[in-house]
C-alpha atoms as a PDB file:
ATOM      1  CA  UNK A   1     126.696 102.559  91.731  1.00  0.00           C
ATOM      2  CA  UNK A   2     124.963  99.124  92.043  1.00  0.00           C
ATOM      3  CA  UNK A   3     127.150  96.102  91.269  1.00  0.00           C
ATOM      4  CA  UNK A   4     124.356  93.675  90.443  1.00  0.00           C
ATOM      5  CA  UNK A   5     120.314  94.202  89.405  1.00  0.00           C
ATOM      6  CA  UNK A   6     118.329  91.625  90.884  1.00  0.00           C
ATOM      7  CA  UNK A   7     114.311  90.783  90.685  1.00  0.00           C
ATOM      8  CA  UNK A   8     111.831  89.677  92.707  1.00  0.00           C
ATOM      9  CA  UNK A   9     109.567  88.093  91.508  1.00  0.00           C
ATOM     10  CA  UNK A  10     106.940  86.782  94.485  1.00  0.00           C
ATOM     11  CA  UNK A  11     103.081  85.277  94.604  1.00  0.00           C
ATOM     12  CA  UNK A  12     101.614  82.173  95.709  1.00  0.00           C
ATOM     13  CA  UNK A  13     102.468  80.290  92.615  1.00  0.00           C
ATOM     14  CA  UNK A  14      99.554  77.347  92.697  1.00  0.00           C
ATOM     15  CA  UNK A  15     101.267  76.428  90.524  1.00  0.00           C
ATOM     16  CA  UNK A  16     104.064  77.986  88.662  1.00  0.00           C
ATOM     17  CA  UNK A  17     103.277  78.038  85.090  1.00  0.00           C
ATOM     18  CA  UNK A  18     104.844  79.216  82.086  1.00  0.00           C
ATOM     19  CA  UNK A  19     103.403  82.481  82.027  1.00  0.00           C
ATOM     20  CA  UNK A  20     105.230  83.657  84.936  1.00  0.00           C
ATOM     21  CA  UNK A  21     108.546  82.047  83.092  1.00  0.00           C
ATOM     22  CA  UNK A  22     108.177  83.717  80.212  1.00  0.00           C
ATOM     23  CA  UNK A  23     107.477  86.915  81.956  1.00  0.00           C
ATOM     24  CA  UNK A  24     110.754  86.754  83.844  1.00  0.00           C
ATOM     25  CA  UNK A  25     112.581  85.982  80.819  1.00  0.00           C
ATOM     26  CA  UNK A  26     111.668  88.892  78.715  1.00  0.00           C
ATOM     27  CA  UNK A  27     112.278  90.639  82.106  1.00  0.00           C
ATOM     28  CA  UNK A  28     115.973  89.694  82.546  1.00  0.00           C
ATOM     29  CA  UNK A  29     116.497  90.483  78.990  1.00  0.00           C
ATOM     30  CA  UNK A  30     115.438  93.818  78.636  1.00  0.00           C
ATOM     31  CA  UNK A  31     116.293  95.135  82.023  1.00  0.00           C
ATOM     32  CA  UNK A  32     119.634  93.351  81.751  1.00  0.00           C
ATOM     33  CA  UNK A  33     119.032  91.876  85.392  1.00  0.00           C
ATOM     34  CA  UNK A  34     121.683  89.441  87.195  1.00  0.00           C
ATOM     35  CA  UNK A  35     119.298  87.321  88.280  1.00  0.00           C
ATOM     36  CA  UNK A  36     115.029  86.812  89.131  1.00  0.00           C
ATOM     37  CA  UNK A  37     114.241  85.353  92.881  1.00  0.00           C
ATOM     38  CA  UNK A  38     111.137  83.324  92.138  1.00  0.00           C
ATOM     39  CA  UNK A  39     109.604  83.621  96.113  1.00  0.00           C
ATOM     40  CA  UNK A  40     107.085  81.651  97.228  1.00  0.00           C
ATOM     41  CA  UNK A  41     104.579  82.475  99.774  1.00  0.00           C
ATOM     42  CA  UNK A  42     104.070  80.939 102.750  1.00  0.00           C
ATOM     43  CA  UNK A  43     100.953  82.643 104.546  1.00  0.00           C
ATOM     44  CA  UNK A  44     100.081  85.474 101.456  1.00  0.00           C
ATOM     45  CA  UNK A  45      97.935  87.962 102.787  1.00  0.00           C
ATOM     46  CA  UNK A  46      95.517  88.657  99.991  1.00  0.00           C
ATOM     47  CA  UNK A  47      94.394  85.062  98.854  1.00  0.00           C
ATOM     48  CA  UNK A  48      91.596  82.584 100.978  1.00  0.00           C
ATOM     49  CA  UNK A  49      93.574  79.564 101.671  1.00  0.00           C
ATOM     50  CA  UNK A  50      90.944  77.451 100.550  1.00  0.00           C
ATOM     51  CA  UNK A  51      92.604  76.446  97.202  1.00  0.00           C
ATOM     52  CA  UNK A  52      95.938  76.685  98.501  1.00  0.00           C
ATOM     53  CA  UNK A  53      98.425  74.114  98.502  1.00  0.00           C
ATOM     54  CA  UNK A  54     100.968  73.369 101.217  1.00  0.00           C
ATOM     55  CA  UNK A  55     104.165  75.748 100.818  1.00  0.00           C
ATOM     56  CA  UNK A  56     106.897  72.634 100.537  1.00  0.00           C
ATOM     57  CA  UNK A  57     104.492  71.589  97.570  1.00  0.00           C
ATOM     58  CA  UNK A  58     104.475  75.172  95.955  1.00  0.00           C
ATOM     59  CA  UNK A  59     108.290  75.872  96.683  1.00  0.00           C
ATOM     60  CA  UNK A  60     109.057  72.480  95.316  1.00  0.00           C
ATOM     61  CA  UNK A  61     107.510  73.094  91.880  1.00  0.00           C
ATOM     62  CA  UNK A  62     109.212  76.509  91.640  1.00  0.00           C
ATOM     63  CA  UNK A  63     112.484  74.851  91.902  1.00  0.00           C
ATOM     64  CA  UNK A  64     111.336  72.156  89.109  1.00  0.00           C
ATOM     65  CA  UNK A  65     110.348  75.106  87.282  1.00  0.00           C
ATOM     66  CA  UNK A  66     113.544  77.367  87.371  1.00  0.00           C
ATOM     67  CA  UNK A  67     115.892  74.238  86.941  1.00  0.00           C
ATOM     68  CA  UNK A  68     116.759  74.775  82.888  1.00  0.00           C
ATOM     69  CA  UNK A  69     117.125  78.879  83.415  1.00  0.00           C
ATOM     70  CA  UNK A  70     120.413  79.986  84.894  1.00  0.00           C
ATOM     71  CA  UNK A  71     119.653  83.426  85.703  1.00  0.00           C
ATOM     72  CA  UNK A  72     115.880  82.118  88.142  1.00  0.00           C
ATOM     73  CA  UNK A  73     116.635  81.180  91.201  1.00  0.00           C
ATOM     74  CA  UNK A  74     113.863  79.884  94.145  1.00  0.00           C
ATOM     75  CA  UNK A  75     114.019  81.467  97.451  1.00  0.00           C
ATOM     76  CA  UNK A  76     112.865  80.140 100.599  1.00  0.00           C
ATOM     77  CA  UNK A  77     113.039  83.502 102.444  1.00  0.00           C
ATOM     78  CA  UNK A  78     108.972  83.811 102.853  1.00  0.00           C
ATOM     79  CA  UNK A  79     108.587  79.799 103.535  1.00  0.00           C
ATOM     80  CA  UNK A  80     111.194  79.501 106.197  1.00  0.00           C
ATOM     81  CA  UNK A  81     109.446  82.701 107.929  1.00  0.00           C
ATOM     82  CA  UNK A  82     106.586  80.808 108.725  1.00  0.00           C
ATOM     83  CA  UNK A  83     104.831  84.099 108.916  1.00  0.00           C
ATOM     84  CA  UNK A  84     102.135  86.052 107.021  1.00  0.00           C
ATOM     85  CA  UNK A  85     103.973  86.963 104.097  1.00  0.00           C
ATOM     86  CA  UNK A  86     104.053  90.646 103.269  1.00  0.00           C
ATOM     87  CA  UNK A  87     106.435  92.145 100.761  1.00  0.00           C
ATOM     88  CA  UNK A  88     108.009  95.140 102.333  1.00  0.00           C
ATOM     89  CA  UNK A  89     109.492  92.261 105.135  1.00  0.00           C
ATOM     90  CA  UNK A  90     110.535  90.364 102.335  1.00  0.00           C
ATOM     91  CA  UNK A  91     112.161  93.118 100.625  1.00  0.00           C
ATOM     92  CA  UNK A  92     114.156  94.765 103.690  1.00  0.00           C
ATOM     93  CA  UNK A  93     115.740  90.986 104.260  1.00  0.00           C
ATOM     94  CA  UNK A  94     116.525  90.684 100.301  1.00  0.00           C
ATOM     95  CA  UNK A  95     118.035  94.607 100.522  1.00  0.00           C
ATOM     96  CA  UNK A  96     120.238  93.473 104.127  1.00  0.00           C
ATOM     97  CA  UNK A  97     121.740  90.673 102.489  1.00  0.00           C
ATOM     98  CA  UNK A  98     122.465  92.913  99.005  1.00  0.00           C
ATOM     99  CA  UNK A  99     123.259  95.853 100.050  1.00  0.00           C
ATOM    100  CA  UNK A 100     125.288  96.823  97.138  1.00  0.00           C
ATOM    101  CA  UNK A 101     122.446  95.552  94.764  1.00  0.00           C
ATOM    102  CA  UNK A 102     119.432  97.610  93.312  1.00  0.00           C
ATOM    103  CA  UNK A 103     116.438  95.581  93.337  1.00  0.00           C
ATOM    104  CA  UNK A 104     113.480  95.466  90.811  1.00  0.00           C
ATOM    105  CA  UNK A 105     110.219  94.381  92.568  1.00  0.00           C
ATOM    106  CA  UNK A 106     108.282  92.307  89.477  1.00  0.00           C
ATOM    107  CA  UNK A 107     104.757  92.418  89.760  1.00  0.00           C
ATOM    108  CA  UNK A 108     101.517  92.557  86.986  1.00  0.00           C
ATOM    109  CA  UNK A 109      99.827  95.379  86.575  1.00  0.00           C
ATOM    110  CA  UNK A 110      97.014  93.768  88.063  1.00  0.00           C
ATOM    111  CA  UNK A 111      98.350  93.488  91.570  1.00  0.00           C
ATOM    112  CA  UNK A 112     100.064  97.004  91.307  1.00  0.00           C
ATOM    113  CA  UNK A 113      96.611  98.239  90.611  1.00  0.00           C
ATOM    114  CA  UNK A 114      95.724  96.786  94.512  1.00  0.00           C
ATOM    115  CA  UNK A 115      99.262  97.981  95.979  1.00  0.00           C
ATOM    116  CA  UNK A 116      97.369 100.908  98.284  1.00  0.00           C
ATOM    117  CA  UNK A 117      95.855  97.752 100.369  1.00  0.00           C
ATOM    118  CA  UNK A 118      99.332  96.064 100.932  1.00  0.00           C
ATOM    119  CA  UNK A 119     101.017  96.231 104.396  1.00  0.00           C
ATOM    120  CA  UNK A 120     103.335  99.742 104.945  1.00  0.00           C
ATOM    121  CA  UNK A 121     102.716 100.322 100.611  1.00  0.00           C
ATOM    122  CA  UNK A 122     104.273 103.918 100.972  1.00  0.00           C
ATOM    123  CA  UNK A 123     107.325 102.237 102.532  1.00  0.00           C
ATOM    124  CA  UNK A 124     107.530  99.548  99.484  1.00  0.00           C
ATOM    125  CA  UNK A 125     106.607 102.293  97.194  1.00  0.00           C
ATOM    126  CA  UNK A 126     110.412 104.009  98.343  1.00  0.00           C
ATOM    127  CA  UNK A 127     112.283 100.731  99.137  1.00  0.00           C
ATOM    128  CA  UNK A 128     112.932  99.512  95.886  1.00  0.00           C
ATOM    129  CA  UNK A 129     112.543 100.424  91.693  1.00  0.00           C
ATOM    130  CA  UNK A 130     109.280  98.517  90.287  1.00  0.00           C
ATOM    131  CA  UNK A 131     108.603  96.480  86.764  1.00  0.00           C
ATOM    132  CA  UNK A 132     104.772  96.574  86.434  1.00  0.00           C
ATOM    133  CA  UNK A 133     104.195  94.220  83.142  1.00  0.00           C
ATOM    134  CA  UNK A 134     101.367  94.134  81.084  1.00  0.00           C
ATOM    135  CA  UNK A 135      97.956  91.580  81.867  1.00  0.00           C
ATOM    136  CA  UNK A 136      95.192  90.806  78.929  1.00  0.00           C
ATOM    137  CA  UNK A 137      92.289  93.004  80.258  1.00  0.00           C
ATOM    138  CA  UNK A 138      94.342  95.472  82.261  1.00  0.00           C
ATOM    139  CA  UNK A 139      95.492  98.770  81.058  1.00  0.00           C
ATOM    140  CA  UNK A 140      99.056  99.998  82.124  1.00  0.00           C
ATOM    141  CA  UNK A 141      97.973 103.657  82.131  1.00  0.00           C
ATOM    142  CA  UNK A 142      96.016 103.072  84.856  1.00  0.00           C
ATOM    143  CA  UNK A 143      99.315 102.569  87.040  1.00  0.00           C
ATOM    144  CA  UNK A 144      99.735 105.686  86.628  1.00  0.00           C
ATOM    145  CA  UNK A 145      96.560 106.848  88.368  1.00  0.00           C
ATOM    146  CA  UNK A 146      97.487 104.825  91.283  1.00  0.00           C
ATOM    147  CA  UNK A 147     100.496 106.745  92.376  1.00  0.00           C
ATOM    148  CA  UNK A 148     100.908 110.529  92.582  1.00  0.00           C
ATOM    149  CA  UNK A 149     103.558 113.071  92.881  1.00  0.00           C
ATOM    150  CA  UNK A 150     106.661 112.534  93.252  1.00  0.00           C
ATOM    151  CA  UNK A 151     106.538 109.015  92.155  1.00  0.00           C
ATOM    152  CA  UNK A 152     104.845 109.893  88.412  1.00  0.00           C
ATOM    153  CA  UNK A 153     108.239 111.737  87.646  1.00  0.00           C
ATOM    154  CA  UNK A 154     110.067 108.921  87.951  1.00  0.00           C
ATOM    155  CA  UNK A 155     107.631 106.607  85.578  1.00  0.00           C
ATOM    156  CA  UNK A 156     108.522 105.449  82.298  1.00  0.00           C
ATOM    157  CA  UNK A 157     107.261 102.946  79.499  1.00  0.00           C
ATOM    158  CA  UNK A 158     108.812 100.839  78.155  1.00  0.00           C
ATOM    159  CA  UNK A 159     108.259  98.205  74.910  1.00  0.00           C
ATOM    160  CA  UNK A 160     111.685  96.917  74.480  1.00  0.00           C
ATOM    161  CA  UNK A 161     115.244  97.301  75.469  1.00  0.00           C
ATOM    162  CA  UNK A 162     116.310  99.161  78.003  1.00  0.00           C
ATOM    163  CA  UNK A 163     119.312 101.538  77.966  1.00  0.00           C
ATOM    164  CA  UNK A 164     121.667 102.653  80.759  1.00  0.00           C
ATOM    165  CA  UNK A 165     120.904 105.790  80.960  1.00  0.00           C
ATOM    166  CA  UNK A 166     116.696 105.214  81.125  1.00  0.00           C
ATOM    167  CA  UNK A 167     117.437 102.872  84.463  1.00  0.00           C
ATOM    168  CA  UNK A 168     119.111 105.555  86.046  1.00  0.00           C
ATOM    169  CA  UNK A 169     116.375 107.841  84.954  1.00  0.00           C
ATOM    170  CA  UNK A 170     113.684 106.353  86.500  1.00  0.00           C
ATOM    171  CA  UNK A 171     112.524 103.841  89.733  1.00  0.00           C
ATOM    172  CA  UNK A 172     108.580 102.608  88.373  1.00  0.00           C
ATOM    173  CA  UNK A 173     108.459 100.611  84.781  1.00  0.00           C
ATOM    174  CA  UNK A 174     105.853 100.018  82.897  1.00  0.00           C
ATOM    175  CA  UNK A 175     106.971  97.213  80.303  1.00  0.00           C
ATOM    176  CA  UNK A 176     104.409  96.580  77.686  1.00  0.00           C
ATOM    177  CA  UNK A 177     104.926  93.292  76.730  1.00  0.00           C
ATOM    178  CA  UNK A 178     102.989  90.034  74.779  1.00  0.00           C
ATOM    179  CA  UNK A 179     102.024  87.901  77.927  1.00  0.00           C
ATOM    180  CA  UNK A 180     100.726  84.437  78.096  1.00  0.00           C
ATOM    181  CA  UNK A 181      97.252  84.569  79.197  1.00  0.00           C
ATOM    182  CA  UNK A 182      97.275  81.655  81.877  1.00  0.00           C
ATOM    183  CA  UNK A 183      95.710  81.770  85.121  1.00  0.00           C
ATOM    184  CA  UNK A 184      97.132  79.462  88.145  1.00  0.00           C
ATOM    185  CA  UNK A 185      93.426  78.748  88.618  1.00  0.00           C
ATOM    186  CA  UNK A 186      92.854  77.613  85.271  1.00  0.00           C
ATOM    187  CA  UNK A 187      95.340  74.714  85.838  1.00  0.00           C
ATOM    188  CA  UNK A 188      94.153  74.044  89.057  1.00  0.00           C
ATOM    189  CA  UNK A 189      90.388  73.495  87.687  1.00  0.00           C
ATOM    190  CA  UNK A 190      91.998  71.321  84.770  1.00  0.00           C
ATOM    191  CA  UNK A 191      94.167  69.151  86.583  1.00  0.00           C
ATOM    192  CA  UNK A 192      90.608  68.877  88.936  1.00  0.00           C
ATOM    193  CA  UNK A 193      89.040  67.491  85.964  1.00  0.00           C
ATOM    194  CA  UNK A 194      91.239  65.504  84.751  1.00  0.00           C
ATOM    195  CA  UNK A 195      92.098  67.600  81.918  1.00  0.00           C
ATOM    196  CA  UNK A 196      95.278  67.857  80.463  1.00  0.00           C
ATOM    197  CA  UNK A 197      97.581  70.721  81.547  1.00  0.00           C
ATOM    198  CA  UNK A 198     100.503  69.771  79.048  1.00  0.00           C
ATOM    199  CA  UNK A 199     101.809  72.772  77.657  1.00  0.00           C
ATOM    200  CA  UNK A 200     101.096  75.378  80.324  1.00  0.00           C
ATOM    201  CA  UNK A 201     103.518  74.400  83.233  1.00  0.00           C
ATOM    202  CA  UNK A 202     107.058  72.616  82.474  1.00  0.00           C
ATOM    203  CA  UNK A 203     106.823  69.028  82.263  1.00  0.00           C
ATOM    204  CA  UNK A 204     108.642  68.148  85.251  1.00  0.00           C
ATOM    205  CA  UNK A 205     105.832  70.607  87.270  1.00  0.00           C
ATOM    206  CA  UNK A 206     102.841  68.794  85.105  1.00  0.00           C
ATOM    207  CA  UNK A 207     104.526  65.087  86.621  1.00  0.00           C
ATOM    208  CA  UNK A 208     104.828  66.570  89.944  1.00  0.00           C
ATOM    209  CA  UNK A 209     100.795  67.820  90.175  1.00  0.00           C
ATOM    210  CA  UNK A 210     100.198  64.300  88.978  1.00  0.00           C
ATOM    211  CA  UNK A 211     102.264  62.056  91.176  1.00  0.00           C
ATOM    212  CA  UNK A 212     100.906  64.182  94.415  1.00  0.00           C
ATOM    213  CA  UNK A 213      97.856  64.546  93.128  1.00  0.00           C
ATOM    214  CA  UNK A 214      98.043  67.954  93.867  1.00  0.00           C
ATOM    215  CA  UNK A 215      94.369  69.370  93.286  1.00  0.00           C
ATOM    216  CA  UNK A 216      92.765  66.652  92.340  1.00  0.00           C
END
């Protein structure tokens, strides 16, 4: 038996924005979780670093953006690696220093939908229990079609609460849910322009871009 439910919760976050926050909530509340690790990237494997920011700028907005929610912390884990950051590394160091917690690896459906390109995916795939959450213009079912077998038995979606007994059930989620439809690169192009951005990250992230001038 587990003692604590933790979830991860990674990407390159440029910036963090309120779509991913809300996400997480509705995450810890339905699944019940102890706590979300918001991990930021440091070298992420399927993005062109041209629009990336630096990772002290990235990490540094995440913990702006986590300060008001108890159960969010940020992790450092990929940053201080200084290494191309692939999740199945990430996840064996998470799982060695919680080795009496089950972890939930958070992702959209999107980026499940591209999980047979990741580094050692089979691996991942076994590691860990997955939420896959809902994204406007994406269709959950098609999770489905991604992984075979063995791994279809233990599928199940979900729209609300989750009980006890359906965690113990099953190890892949797929959690319909009403998402904010905001891009990262949205709020880069804004803040680019000039445009405002109020509304779409915290205010303490939106002073942040502004004071560093961030993608401007």
């Amino acid at each position: 038996m587990h003692n604590k439910k933790i979830g991860l919760l990674g990407g390159t976050f440029n910036p963090v924005h309120y779509g991913h926050l809300k996400a997480a909530q509705q995450v810890i509340e339905r699944f019940h979780l102890h706590k979300i690790l918001f991990v930021p990237s440091y070298d992420p494997p399927h993005k062109t670093k041209k629009h990336i920011i630096s990772p002290a700028h990235r990490y540094h907005m995440v913990k702006l953006a986590v300060s008001d929610y108890p159960s969010f912390e940020p992790s450092r884990i990929e940053i201080d690696a200084k290494e191309k950051s692939y999740s199945i590394v990430t996840l064996q160091k998470i799982k060695k220093s919680n080795p009496e917690s089950r972890i939930f690896f958070i992702l959209g459906v999107d980026a499940f939908l591209e999980i047979e390109t990741w580094k050692d995916y089979k691996d991942l795939l076994e590691s860990c229990s997955f939420i896959v959450i809902s994204r406007p213009g994406y269709d959950l079912k098609d999770a489905k079609e991604i992984i075979g077998g063995k791994f279809q038995t233990k599928m199940l979606e979900v729209s609300s609460d989750v009980g006890e007994q359906s965690l113990e059930q099953a190890e892949f989620f797929l959690l319909h849910m009403k998402s904010l439809d905001l891009a990262s690169s949205d709020i880069r192009e804004r803040s680019h322009k000039g445009k405002s951005i109020h509304g779409m990250v915290p205010k303490e992230v939106e002073n942040y871009i502004k004071e560093n001038r961030l993608y401007s």
